[in-house]
Protein backbone atom coordinates (compact mmCIF):
# COMPACT_ATOMS: atom_id res chain seq x y z
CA UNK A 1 -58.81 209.54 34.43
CA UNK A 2 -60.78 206.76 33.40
CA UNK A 3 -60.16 205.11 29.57
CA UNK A 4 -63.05 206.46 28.57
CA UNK A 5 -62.40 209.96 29.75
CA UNK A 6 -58.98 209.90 28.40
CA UNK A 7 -60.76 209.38 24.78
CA UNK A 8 -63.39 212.00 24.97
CA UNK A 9 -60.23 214.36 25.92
CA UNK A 10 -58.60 213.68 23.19
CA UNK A 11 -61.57 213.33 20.77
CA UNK A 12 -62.60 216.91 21.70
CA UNK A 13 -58.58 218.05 20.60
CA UNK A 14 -57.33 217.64 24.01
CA UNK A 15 -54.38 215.84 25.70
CA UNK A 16 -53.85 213.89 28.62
CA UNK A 17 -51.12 212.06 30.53
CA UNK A 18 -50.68 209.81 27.21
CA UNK A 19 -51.81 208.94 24.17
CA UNK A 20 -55.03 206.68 24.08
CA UNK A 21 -55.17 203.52 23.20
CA UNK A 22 -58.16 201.68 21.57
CA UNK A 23 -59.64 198.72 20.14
CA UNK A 24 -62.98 197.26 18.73
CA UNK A 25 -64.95 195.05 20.50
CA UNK A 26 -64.64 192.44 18.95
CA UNK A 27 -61.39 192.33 18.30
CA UNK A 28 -59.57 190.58 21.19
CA UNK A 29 -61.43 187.75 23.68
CA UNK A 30 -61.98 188.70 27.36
CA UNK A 31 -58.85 187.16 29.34
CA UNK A 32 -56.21 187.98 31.86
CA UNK A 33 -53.98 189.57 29.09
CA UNK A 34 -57.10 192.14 27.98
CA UNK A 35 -57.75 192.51 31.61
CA UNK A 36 -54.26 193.93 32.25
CA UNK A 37 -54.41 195.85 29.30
CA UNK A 38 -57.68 197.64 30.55
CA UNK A 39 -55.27 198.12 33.65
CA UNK A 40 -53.35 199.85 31.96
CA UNK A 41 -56.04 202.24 30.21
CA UNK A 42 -56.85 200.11 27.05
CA UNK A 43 -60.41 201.52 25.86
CA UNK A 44 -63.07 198.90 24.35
CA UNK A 45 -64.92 200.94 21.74
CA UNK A 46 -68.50 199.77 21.30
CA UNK A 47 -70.08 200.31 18.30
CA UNK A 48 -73.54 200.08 18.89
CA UNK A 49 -77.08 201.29 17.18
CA UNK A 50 -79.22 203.96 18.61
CA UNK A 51 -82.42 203.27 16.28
CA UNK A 52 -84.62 199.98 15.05
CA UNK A 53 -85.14 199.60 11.15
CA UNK A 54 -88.13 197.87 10.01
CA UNK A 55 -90.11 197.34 7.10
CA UNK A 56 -93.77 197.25 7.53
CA UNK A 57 -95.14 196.02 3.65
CA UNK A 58 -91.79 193.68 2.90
CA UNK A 59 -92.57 190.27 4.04
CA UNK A 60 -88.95 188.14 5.00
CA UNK A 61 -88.36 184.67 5.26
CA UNK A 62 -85.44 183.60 6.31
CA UNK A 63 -83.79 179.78 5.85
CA UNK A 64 -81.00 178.47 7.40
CA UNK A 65 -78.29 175.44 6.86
CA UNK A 66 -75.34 173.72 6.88
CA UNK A 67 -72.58 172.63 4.26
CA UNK A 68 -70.14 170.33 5.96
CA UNK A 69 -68.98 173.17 8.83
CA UNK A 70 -70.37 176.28 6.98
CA UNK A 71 -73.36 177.63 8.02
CA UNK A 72 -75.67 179.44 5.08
CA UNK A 73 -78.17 181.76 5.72
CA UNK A 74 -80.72 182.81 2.84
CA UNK A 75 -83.12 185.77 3.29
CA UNK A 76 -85.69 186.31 1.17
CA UNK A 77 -87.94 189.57 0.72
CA UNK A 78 -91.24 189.70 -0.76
CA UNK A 79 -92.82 192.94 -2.65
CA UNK A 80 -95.37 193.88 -4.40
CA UNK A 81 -92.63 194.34 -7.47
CA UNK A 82 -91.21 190.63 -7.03
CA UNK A 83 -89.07 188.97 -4.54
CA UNK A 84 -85.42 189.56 -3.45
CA UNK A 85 -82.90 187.75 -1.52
CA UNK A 86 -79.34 187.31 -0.35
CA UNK A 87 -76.96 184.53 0.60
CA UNK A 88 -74.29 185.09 3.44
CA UNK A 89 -72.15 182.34 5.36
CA UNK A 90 -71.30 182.96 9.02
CA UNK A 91 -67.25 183.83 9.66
CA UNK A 92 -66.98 184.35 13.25
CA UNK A 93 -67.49 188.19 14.36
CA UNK A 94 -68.62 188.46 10.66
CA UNK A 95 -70.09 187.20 7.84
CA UNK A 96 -69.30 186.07 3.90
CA UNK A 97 -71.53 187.51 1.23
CA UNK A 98 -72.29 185.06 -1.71
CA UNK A 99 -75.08 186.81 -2.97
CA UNK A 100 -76.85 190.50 -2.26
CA UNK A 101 -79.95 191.75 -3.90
CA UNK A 102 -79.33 192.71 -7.38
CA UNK A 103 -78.36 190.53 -9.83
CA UNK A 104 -80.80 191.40 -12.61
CA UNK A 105 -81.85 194.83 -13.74
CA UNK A 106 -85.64 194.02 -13.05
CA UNK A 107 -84.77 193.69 -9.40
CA UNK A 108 -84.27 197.73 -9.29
CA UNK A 109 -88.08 197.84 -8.47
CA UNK A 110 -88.16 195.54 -5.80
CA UNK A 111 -85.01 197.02 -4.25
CA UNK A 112 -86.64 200.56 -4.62
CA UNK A 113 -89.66 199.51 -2.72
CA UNK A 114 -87.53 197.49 -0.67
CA UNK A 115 -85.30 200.49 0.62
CA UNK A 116 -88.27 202.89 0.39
CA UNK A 117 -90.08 200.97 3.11
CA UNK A 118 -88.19 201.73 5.78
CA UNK A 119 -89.14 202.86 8.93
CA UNK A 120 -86.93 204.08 11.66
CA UNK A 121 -87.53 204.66 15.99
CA UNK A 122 -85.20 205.52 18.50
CA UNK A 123 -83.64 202.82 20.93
CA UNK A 124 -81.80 204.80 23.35
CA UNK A 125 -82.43 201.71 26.10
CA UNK A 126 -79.18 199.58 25.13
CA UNK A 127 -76.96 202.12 24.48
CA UNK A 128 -77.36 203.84 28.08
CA UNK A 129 -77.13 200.10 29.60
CA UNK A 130 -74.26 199.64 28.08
CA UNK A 131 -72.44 202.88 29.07
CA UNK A 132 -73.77 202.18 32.65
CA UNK A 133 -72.51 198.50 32.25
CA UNK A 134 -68.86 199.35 31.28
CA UNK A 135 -68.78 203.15 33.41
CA UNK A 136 -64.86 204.02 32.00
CA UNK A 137 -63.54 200.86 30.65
CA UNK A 138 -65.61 200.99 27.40
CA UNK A 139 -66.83 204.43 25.01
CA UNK A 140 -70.19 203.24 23.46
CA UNK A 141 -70.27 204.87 19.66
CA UNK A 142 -72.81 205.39 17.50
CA UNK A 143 -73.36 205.02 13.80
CA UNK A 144 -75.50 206.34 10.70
CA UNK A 145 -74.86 203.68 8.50
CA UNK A 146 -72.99 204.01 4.99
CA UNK A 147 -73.03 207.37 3.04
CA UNK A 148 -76.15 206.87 0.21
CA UNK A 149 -73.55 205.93 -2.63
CA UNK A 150 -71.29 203.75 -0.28
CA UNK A 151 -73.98 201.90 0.77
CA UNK A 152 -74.47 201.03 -3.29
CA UNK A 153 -70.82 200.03 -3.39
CA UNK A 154 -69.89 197.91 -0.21
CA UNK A 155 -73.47 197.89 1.31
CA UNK A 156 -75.82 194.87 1.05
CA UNK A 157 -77.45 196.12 -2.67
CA UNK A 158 -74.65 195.19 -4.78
CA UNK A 159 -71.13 193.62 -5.12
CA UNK A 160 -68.46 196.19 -5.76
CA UNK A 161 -68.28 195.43 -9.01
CA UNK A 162 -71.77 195.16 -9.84
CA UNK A 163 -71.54 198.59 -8.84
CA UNK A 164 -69.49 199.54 -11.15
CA UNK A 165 -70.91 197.77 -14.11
CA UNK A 166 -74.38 199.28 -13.12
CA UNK A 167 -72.49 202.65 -12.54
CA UNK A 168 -71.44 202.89 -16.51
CA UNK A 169 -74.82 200.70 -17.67
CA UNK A 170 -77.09 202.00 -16.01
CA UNK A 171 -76.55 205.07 -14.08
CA UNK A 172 -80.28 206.36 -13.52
CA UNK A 173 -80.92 203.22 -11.55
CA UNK A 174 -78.50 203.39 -9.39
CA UNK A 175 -79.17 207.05 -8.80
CA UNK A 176 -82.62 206.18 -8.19
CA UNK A 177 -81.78 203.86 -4.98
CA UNK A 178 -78.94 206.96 -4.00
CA UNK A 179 -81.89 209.29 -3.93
CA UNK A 180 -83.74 206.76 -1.59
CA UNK A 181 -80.90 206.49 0.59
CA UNK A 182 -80.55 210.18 0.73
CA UNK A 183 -84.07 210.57 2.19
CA UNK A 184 -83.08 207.50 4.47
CA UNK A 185 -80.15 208.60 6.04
CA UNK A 186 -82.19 212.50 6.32
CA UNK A 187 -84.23 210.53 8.54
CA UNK A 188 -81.61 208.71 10.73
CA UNK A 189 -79.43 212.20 11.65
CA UNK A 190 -82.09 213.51 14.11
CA UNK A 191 -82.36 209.95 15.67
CA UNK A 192 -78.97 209.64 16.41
CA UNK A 193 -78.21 213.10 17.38
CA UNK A 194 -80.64 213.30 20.08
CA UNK A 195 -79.08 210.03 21.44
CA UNK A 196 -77.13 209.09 24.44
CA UNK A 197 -73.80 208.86 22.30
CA UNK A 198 -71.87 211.54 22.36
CA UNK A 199 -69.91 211.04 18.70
CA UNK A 200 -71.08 208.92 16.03
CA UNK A 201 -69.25 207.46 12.17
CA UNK A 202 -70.71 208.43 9.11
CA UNK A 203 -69.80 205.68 6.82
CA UNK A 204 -66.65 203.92 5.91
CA UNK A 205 -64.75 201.79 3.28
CA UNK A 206 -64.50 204.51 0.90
CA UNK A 207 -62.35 203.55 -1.62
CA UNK A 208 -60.35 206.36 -3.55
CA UNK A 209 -59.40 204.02 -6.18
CA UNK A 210 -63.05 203.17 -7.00
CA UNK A 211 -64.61 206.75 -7.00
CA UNK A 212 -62.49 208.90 -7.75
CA UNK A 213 -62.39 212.66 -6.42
CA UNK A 214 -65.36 213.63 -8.54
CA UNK A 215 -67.79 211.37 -7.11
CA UNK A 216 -66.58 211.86 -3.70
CA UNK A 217 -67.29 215.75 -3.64
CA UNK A 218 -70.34 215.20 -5.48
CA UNK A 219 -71.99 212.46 -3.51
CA UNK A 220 -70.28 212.12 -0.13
CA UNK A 221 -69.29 215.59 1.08
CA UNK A 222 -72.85 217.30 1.21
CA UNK A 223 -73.74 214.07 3.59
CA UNK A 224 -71.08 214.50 5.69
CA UNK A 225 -72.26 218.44 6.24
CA UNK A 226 -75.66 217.48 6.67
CA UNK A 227 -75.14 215.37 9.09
CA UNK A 228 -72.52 217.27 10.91
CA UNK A 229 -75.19 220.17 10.85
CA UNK A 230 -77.32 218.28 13.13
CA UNK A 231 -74.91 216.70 15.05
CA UNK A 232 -73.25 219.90 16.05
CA UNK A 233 -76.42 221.55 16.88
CA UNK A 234 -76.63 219.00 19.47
CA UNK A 235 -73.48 219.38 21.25
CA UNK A 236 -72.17 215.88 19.35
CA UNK A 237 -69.21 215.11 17.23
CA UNK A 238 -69.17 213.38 14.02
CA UNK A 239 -66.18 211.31 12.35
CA UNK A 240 -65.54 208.84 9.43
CA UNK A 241 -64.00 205.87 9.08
CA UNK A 242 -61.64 206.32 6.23
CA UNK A 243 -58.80 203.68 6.19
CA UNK A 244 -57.76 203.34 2.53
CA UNK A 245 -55.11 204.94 0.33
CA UNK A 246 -56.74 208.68 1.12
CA UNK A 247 -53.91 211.13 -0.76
CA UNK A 248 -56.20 211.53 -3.85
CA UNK A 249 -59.00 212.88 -1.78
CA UNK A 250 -57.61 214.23 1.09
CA UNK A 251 -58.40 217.77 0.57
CA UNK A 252 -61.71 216.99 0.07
CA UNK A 253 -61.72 215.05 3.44
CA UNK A 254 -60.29 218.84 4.80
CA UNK A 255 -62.96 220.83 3.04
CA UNK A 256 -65.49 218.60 5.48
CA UNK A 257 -67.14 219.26 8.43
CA UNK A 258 -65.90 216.45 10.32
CA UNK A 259 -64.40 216.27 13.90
CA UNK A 260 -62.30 213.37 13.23
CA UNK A 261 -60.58 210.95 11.24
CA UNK A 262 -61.30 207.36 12.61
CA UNK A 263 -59.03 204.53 11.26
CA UNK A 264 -56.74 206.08 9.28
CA UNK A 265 -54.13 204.11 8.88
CA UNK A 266 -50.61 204.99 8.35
CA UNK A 267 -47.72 204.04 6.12
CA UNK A 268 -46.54 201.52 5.17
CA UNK A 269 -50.14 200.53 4.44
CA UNK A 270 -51.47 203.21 2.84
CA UNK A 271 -50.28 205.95 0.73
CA UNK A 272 -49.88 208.78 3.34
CA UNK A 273 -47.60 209.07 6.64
CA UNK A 274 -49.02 210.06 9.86
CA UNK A 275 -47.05 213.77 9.45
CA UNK A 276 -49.30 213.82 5.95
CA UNK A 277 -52.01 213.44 7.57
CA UNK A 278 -52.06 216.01 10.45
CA UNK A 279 -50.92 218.47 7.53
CA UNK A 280 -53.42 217.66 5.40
CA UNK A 281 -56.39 218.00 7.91
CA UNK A 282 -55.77 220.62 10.41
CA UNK A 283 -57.75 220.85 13.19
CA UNK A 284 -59.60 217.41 12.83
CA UNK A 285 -58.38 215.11 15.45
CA UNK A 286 -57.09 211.23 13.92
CA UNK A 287 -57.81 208.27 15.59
CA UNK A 288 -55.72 205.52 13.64
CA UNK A 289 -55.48 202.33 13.16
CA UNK A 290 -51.92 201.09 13.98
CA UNK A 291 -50.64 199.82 10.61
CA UNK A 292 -51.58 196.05 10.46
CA UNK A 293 -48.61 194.66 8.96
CA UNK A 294 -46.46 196.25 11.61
CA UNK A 295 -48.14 193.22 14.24
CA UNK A 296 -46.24 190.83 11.99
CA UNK A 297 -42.98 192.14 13.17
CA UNK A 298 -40.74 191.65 16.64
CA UNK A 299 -42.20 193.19 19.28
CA UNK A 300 -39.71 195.96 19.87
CA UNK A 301 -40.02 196.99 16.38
CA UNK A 302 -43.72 197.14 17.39
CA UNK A 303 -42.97 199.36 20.30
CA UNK A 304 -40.49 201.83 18.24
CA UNK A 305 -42.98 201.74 15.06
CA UNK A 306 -45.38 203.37 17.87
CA UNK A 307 -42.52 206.14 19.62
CA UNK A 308 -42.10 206.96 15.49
CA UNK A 309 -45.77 207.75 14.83
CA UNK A 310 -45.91 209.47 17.75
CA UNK A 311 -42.81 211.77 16.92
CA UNK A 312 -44.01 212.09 13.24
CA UNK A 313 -47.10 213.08 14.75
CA UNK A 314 -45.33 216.54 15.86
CA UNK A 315 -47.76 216.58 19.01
CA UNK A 316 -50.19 215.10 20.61
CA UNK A 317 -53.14 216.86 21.20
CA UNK A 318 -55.98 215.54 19.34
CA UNK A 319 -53.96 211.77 18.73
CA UNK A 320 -55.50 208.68 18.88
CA UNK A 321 -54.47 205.03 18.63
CA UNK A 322 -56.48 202.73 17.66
CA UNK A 323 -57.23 198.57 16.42
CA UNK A 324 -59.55 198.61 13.67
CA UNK A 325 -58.68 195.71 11.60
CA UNK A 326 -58.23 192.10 12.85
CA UNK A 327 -54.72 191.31 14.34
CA UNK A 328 -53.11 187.38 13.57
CA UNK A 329 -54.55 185.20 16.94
CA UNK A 330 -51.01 184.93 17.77
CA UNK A 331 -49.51 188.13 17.96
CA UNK A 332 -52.36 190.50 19.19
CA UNK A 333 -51.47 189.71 23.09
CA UNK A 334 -47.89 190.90 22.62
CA UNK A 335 -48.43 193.22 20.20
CA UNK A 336 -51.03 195.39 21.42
CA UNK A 337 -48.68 194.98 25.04
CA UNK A 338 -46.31 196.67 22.28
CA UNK A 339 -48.21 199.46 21.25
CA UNK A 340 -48.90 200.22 25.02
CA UNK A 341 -45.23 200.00 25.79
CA UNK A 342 -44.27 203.19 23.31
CA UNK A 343 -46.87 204.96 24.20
CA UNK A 344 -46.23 204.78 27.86
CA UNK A 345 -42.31 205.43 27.17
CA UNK A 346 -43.21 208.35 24.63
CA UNK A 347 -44.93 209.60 27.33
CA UNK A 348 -42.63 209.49 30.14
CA UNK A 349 -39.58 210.53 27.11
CA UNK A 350 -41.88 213.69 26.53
CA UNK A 351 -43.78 214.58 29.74
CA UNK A 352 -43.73 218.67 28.66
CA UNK A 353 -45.61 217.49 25.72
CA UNK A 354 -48.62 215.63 27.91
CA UNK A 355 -48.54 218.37 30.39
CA UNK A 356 -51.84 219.96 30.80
């Protein structure tokens, strides 16, 4: 089996001859090390869009520049209810965010408008390049963008704690740009459901501690089974990328439609063990994030941290590994060798429980 393969058998509750291991695309450089961890049936996970946003009646201008060795990027966007703009600073694979759009309450208008304008078109092209590009090393995924409130909280509208200023203040604004995003993202499901991709996130970042369980039954889980609605009609699976402290809404997550878990990430980093997790959501497959703070440690300890979440696991089927969050430049090489060492010897340790 190819890496690829081995991950749509285990995303569709399978098992193979071990335990798949992933990582993010971005997350480790092309060298001889990654290239003998593809060997070995590492999976590159490309995240990558499936449909075009523009915005026919917003006109942007965009300004760039440089602070000593930061580079500043201001975008500014023009409507017909007064102009907008943002300030981010390039940080690698990523980018800091000084300012986003609101940051007084007669920008609501403009950021109504704003959102309101867009327009969305498939963009299949890429996606089936890519797929043809990588054959089995690489699983090309798709993505819907933020859930309508998340996209409020950790999305480009407001800070996190503007949010929740503006969530107390002035509710009925807020809920005005949710309801926008609700038509938005109503729009997007059909788009990406008819794609090439064959599984697709909903979202991510939700954080327990900042919502609470209320909110998150209210406002997130009749997205998720809208989306999954479509999705499944099409033959495609749909996950979400929940990697925070998840105990205080985890039988919400269960009460979803969801095929699986992506980045969940295990104690000690979070507030729920592995075994918590498969007994908390039957049925939905997890593809985790290896605890981060574990790559700090010796590499054996890596490698047995790895044969332990597979045993707390209590089987396989359905079990994903995965990098989701960066890795110190020093360790990821023999870490992630690690990772791949435990799961190989878990493997060979258990064969009966790999057997097809």
């Amino acid at each position: 089996m190819t890496p690829r393969s081995r991950v749509e058998l285990a995303l569709s509750g399978g098992r193979g001859a071990k335990v798949p291991f992933t990582v993010y695309e971005c997350m480790i450089p092309q060298c001889a090390a990654e290239r003998a961890m593809r060997n070995r049936g590492l999976c590159i996970v490309q995240r990558l869009p499936v449909f075009t946003t523009h915005r026919p009646n917003v006109r942007t201008k965009e300004q760039s520049w440089w602070e000593g060795n930061r580079k500043l990027t201001r975008r500014e966007h023009e409507t017909p209810h007064g102009t907008i703009s943002t300030l981010t600073e390039d940080a690698g694979f990523t980018s800091w965010r000084h300012e986003l759009l609101l940051k007084k309450p007669e920008d609501y208008a403009a950021i109504r408008f704003f959102l309101s304008d867009e327009v969305y078109a498939p963009d299949y092209a890429p996606f089936v390049r890519a797929e043809e590009n990588f054959d089995g090393d690489a699983i090309c995924r798709a993505n819907f963008g933020l859930e309508p409130l998340q996209e409020l909280i950790s999305g480009g509208v407001m800070t996190m704690e503007r949010f929740c200023e503006e969530w107390m203040e002035r509710r009925d604004e807020v809920l005005s740009l949710y309801r926008i995003l609700v038509e938005n993202r109503r729009k997007i499901y059909p788009l990406v459901a008819r794609s090439p991709a064959g599984h697709a996130n909903y979202g991510d970042n939700v954080t327990p501690e900042i919502i609470g369980r209320k909110v998150f039954e209210e406002y997130f889980l009749p997205h998720y089974h809208e989306a999954a609605e479509v999705m499944h009609k099409h033959g495609k699976l749909i996950g979400c990328h929940f990697d925070a402290n998840n105990r205080l809404i985890a039988s919400a997550i269960a009460a979803t439609p969801l095929d699986y878990i992506e980045a969940f990430t295990p104690a000690p980093d979070t507030d729920m063990t592995l075994a918590e997790a498969r007994a908390a959501w039957p049925g939905k497959v997890l593809w985790i994030n290896f605890p981060s703070s574990v790559h700090l440690r010796p590499d054996t300890e890596v490698e047995q941290t790895t044969v332990n979440l597979l045993e707390e696991a209590d089987g396989v089927e359905g079990l994903l590994f995965g990098i989701t969050e960066d890795m110190p430049p020093e360790r990821w090489q023999k870490s992630c060798t690690a990772i791949m060492d435990g799961l190989d010897r878990h493997a060979e340790e258990h064969a009966w429980r790999y057997a097809r």
